[in-house]
Protein backbone atom coordinates (compact mmCIF):
# COMPACT_ATOMS: atom_id res chain seq x y z
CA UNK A 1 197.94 142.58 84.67
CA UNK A 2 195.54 145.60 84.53
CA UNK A 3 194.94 145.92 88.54
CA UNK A 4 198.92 145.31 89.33
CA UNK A 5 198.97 148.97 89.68
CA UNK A 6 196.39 149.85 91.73
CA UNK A 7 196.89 146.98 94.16
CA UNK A 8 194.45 144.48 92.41
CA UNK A 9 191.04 143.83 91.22
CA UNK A 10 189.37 145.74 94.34
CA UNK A 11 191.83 148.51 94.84
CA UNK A 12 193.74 150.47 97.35
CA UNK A 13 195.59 147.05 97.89
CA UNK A 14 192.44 145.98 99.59
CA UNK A 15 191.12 141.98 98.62
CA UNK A 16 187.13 141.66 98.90
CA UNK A 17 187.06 141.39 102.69
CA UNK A 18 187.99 145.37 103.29
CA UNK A 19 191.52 144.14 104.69
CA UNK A 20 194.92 144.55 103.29
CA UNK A 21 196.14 142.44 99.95
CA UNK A 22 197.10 139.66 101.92
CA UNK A 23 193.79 138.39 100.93
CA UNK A 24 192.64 136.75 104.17
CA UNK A 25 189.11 136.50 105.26
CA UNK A 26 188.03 139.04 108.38
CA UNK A 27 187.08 137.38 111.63
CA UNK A 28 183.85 136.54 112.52
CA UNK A 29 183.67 138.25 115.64
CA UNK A 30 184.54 141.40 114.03
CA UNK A 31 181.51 141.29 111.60
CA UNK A 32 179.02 140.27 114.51
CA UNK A 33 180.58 143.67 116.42
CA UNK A 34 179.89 145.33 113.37
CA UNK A 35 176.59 144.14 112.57
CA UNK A 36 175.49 145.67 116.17
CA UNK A 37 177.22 149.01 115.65
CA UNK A 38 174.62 148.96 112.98
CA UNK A 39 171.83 147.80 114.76
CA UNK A 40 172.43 150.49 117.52
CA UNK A 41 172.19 152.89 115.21
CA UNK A 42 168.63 152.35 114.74
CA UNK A 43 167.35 151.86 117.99
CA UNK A 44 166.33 155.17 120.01
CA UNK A 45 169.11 156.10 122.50
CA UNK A 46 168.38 155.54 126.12
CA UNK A 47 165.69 151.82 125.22
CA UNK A 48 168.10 149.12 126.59
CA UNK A 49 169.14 146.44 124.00
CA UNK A 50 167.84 142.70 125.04
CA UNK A 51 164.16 144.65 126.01
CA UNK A 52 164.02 146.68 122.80
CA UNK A 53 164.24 143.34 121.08
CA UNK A 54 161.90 141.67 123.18
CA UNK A 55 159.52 144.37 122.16
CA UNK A 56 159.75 144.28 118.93
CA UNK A 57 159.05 140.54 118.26
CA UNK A 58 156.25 140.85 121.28
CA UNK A 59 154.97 143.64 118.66
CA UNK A 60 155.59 141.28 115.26
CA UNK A 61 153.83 138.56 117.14
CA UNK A 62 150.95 140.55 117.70
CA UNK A 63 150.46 142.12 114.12
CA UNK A 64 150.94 138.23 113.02
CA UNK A 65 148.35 136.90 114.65
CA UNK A 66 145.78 140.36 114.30
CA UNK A 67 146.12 139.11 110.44
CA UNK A 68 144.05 136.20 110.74
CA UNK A 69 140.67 138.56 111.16
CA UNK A 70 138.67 138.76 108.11
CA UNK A 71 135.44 139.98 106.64
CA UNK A 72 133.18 138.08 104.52
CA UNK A 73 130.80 140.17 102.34
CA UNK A 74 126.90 139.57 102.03
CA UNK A 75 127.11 138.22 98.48
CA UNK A 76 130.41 135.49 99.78
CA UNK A 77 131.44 132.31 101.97
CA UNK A 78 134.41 131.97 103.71
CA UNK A 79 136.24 128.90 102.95
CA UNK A 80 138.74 128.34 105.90
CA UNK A 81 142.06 126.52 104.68
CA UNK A 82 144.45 124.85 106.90
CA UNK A 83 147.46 123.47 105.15
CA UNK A 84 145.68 123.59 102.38
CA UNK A 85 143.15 121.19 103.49
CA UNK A 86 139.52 122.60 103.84
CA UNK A 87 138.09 122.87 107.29
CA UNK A 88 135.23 125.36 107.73
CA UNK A 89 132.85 127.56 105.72
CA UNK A 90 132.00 130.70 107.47
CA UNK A 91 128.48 133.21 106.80
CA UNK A 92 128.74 136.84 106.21
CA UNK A 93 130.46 139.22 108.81
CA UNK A 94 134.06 139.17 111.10
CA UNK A 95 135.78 136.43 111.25
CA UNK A 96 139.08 135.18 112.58
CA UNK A 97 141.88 132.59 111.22
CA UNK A 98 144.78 131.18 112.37
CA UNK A 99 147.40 133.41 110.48
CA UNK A 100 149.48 132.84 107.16
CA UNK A 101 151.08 130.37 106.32
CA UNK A 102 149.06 127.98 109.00
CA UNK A 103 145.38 128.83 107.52
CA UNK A 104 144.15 131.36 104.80
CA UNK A 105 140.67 131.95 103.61
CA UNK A 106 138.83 131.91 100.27
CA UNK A 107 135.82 134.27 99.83
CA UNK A 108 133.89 133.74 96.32
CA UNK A 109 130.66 134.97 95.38
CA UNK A 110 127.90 132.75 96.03
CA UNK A 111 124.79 134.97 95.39
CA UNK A 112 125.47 135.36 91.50
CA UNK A 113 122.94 134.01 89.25
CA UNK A 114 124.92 131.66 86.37
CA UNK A 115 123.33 130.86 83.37
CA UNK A 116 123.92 127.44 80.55
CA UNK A 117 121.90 127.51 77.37
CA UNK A 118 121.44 123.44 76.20
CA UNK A 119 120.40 122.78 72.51
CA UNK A 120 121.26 126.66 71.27
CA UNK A 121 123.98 129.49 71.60
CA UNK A 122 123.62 133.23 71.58
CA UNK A 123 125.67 134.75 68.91
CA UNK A 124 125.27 138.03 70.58
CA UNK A 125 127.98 139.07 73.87
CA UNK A 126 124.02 140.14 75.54
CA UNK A 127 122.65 136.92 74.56
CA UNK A 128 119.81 138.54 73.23
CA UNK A 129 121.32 138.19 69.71
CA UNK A 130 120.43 135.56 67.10
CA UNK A 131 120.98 132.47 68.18
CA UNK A 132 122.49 129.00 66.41
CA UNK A 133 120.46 125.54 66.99
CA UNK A 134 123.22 123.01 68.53
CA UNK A 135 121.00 119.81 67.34
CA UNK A 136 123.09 116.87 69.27
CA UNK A 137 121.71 118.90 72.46
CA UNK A 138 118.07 119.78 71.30
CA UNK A 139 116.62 116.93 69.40
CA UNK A 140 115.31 114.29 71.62
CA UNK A 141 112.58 111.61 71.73
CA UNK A 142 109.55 111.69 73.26
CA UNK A 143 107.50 108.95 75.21
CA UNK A 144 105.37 108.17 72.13
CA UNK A 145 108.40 107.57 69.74
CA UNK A 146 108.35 111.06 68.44
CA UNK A 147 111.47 113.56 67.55
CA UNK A 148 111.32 117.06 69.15
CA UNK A 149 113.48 120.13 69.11
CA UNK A 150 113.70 122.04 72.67
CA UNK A 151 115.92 124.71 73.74
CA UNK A 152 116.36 125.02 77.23
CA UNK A 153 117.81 127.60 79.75
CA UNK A 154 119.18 126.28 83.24
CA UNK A 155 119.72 129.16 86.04
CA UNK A 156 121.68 128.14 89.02
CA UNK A 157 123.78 129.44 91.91
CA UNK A 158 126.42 128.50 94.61
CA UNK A 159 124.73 126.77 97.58
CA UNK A 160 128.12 125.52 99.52
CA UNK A 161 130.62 127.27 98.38
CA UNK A 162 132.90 124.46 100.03
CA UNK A 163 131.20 121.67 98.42
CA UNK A 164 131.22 123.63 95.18
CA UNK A 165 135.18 124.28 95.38
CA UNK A 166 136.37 120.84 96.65
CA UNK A 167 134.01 118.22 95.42
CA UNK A 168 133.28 118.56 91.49
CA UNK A 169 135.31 119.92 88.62
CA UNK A 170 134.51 121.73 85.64
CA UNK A 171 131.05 122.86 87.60
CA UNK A 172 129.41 124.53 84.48
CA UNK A 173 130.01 121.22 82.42
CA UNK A 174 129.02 119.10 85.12
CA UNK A 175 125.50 121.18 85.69
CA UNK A 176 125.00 121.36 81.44
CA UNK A 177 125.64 117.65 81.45
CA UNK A 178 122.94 116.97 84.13
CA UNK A 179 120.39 119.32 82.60
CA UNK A 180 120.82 117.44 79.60
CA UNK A 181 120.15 113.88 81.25
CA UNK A 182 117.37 115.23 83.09
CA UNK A 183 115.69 116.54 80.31
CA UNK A 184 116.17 113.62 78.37
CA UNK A 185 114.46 111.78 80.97
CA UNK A 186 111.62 114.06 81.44
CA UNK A 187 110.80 114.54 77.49
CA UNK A 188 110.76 110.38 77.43
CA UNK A 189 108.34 110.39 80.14
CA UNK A 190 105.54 112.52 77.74
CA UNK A 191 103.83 112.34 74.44
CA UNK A 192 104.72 115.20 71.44
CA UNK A 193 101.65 116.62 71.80
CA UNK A 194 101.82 117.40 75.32
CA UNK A 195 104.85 118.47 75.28
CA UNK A 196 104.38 120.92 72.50
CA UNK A 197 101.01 122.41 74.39
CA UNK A 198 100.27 122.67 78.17
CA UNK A 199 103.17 120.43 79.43
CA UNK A 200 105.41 123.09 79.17
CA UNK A 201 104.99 123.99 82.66
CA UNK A 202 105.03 120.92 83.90
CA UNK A 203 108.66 119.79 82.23
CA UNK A 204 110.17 123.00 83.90
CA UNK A 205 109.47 122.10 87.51
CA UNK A 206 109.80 118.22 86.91
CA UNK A 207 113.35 118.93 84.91
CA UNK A 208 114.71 121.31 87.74
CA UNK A 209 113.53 119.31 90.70
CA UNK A 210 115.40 115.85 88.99
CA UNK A 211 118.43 118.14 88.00
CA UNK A 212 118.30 119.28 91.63
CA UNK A 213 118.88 115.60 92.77
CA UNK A 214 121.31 114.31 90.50
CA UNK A 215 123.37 117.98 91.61
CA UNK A 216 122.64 116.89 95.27
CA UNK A 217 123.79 113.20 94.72
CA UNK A 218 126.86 114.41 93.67
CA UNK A 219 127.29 116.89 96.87
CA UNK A 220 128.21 120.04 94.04
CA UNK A 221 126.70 122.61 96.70
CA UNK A 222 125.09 124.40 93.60
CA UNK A 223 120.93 125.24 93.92
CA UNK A 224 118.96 125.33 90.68
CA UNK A 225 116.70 128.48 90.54
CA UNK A 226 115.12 127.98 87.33
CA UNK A 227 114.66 125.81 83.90
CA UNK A 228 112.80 127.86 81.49
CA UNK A 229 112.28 126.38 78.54
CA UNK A 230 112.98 128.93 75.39
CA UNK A 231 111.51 126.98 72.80
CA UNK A 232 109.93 123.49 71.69
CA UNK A 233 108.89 122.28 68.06
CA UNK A 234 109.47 119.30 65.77
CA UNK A 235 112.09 119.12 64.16
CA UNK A 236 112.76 121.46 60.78
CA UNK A 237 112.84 119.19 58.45
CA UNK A 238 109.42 116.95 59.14
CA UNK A 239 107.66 120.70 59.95
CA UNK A 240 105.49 120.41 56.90
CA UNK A 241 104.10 116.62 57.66
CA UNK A 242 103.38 117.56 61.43
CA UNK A 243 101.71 120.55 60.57
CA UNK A 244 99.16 118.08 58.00
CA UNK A 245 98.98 115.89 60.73
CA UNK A 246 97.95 118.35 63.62
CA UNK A 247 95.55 119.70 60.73
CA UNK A 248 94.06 116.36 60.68
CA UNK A 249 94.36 115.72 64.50
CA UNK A 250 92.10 119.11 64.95
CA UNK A 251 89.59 117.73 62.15
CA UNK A 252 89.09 114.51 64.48
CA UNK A 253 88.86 116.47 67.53
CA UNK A 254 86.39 119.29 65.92
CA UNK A 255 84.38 116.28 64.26
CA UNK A 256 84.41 114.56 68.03
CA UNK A 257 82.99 117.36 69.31
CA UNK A 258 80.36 117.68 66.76
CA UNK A 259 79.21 114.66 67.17
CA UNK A 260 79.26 114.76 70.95
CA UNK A 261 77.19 117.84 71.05
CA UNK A 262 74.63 115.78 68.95
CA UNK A 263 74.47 113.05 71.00
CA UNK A 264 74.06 115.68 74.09
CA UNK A 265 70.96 116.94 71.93
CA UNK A 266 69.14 113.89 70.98
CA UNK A 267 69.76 111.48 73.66
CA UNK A 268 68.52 113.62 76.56
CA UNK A 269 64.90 114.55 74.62
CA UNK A 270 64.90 110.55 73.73
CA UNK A 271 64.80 109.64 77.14
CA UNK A 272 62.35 112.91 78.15
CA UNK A 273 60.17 111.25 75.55
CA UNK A 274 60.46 107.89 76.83
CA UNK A 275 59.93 108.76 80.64
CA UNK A 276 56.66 111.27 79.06
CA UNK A 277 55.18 108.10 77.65
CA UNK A 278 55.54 105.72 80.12
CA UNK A 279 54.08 108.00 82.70
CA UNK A 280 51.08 108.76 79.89
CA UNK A 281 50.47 105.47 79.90
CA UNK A 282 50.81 104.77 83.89
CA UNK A 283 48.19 107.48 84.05
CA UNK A 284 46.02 106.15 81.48
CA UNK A 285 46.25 103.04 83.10
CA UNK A 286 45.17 104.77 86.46
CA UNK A 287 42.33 106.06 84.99
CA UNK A 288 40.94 103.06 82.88
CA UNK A 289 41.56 101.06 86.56
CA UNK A 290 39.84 103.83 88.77
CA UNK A 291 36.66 104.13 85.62
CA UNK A 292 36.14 100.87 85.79
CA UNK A 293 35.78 100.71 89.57
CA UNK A 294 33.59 103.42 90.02
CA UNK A 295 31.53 101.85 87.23
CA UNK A 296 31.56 98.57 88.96
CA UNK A 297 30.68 100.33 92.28
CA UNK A 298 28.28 102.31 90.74
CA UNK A 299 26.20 99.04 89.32
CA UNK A 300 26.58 97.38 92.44
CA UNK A 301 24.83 100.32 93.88
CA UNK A 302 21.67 100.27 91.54
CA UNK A 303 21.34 96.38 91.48
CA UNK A 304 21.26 96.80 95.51
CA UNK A 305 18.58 99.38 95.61
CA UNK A 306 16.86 97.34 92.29
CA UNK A 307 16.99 94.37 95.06
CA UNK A 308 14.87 96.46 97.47
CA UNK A 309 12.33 98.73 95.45
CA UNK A 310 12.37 97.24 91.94
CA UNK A 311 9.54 99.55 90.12
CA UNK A 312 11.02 102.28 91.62
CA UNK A 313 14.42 101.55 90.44
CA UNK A 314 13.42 100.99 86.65
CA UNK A 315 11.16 104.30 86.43
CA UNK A 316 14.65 106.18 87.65
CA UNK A 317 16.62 103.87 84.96
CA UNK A 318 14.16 104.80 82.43
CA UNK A 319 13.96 108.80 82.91
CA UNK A 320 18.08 108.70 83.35
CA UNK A 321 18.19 106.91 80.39
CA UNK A 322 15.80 109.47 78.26
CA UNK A 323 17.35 112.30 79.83
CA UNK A 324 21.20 111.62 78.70
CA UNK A 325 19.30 110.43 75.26
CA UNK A 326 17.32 113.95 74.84
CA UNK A 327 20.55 116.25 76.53
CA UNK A 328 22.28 116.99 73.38
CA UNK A 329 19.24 117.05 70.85
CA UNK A 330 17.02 120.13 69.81
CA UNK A 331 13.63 119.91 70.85
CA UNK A 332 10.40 121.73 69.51
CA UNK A 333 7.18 121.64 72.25
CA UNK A 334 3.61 122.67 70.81
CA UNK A 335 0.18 122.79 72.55
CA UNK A 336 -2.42 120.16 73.25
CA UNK A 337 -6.02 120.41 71.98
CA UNK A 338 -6.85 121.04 76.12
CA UNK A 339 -5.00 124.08 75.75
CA UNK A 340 -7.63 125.47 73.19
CA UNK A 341 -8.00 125.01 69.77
CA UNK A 342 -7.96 122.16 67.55
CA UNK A 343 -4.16 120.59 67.75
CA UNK A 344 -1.45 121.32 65.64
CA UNK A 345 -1.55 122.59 62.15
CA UNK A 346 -1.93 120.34 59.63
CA UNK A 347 1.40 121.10 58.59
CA UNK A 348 4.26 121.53 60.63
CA UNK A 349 8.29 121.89 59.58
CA UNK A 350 9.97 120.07 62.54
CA UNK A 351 13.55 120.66 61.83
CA UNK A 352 16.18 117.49 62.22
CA UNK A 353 17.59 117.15 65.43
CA UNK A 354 21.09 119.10 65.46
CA UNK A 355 24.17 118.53 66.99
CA UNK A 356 25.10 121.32 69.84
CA UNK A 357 26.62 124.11 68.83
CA UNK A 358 30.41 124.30 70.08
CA UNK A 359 31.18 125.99 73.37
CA UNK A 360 27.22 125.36 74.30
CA UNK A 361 26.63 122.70 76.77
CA UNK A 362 23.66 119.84 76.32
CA UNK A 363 21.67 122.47 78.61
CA UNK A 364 21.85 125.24 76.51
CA UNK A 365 20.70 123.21 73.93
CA UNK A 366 17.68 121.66 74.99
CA UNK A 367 16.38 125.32 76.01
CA UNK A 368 16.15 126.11 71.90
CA UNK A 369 13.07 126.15 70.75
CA UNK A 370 11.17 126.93 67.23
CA UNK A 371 8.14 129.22 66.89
């Protein structure tokens, strides 16, 4: 053999214990006394042995259990485990654990806002870049049997960081397919038009507060900040036949108005000139009525004093009567033959009687005279 000279495989006629070549294992109590020479050598002179050790594992026990403190940062929760087995979500600041391997702690970040994009994807790393339509997630029908395109952003966050670890998987795919559903249900809830106009707004907050729900139902300890809705239009292909038929929808509603403002016009003088009449004739009325009792008054006045001084009465009918006759006439007055003389001439030119000139009352008239 190779080793027969040198006293086999391990040498010096030693076997793999460190005793002769007989090849016998040492004794036990030899390698215990050995093992302390060891130990002594380590341990300070003077510390006595059974204390020192006492010391140390006081020491380990100490360190062992100081490793359960912990610090959660602003932006984190604590998720406590025991055994693996969640028991306790802790806020920012110290806390303490049972140590390793009986409970250990999970800190993840719970303030970061987390973005899904449903019915497009950015092309760019930003995600300001172009971006490519996904149309299985964008086109969807709308409560009056319409087809619309809408890209929509959802914005959310960890609310339970406990609830969000343990209770759902695949989070982002669970929160896309919820956004989805809600909006589904939201867009069939609201006519194209709408929707395409100043419901914007309004599908936002309705989306996010059913998304919020459904999220809620399922105990995912995520909070929805935000839906903003990027953009909504019919679909690409039937662009060109909605366009004609908003065209015609704005000739309807321009033609509406038109004809509203008319009506606004003409009804309102109408009725002015209906009310104007019927209170001209309400006051002609009042005045025929109140003419034709003073009139009657007035004759039952004359026939009573006619009843009392009759020749007296007629003389004042007559000279009334010749006065409202003579008012408005032109008269001419000459001299009698007892104011000297012989009478009139034989001829005289006696003009017609005139009517009044205007603006001159009856008694301007009967002061005209000729030469």
């Amino acid at each position: 053999m190779p080793w027969s000279n040198q006293g086999g495989p391990w040498g010096g006629g030693q076997g793999p214990w460190g005793r002769g070549s007989g090849g016998q294992p040492p004794n036990l109590e030899d390698l215990l006394r050995q093992g302390q020479d060891r130990f002594k050598r380590f341990v300070p002179k003077g510390a006595g042995g059974p204390r020192a050790i006492l010391y140390i594992l006081v020491g380990g026990l100490l360190l062992w259990l100081a490793s359960g403190i912990y610090r959660v940062q602003p932006d984190e929760q604590g998720i406590v485990m025991r055994f693996g087995g969640w028991i306790a979500t802790t806020d920012p600041g110290l806390h303490y654990h049972l140590p390793t391997p009986i409970e250990w702690v999970i800190t993840p970040k719970v303030e970061r806002i987390n973005s899904i994009d449903i019915g497009f994807r950015a092309l760019g790393e930003t995600g300001r870049g172009p971006k490519r339509d996904v149309p299985e997630e964008s086109l969807m029908l709308t409560g009056d049997q319409n087809i619309i395109d809408i890209d929509v952003s959802v914005l959310w966050k960890v609310n339970d960081a406990g609830k969000f670890l343990f209770n759902i998987r695949e989070p982002e795919l669970t929160v896309k397919t919820a956004a989805e559903s809600a909006l589904r249900e939201i867009i069939g809830r609201i006519d194209i038009q709408p929707a395409l106009t100043e419901a914007r707004r309004a599908i936002e907050s309705d989306t996010r507060i059913l998304l919020q729900s459904i999220l809620d139902t399922y105990g995912s300890g995520i909070e929805i900040t935000q839906v903003q809705l990027q953009e909504v239009h019919p679909p690409t292909a039937v662009t060109d036949a909605f366009n004609d038929v908003q065209r015609a929808l704005q000739d309807r509603d321009r033609l509406q108005n038109e004809a509203d403002a008319y009506r606004n016009d003409v009804l309102p003088r109408a009725r002015g000139d209906a009310v104007k009449q019927v209170q001209d004739a309400s006051a002609y009325r009042e005045k025929v009525i109140n003419e034709a009792e003073g009139n009657a008054q007035r004759f039952l006045s004359v026939y009573k004093e006619y009843k009392q001084a009759k020749d007296v009465t007629l003389k004042r009918i007559y000279l009334e009567t010749l006065e409202d006759i003579f008012r408005g006439t032109r008269k001419v007055i000459v001299g009698g033959a007892s104011e000297g003389g012989f009478g009139v001439a034989p001829y005289l030119p006696i003009p017609l009687p005139m009517p009044p000139e205007p603006g001159r009352g009856a008694a301007g008239a009967a002061k005209d005279t000729n030469p």
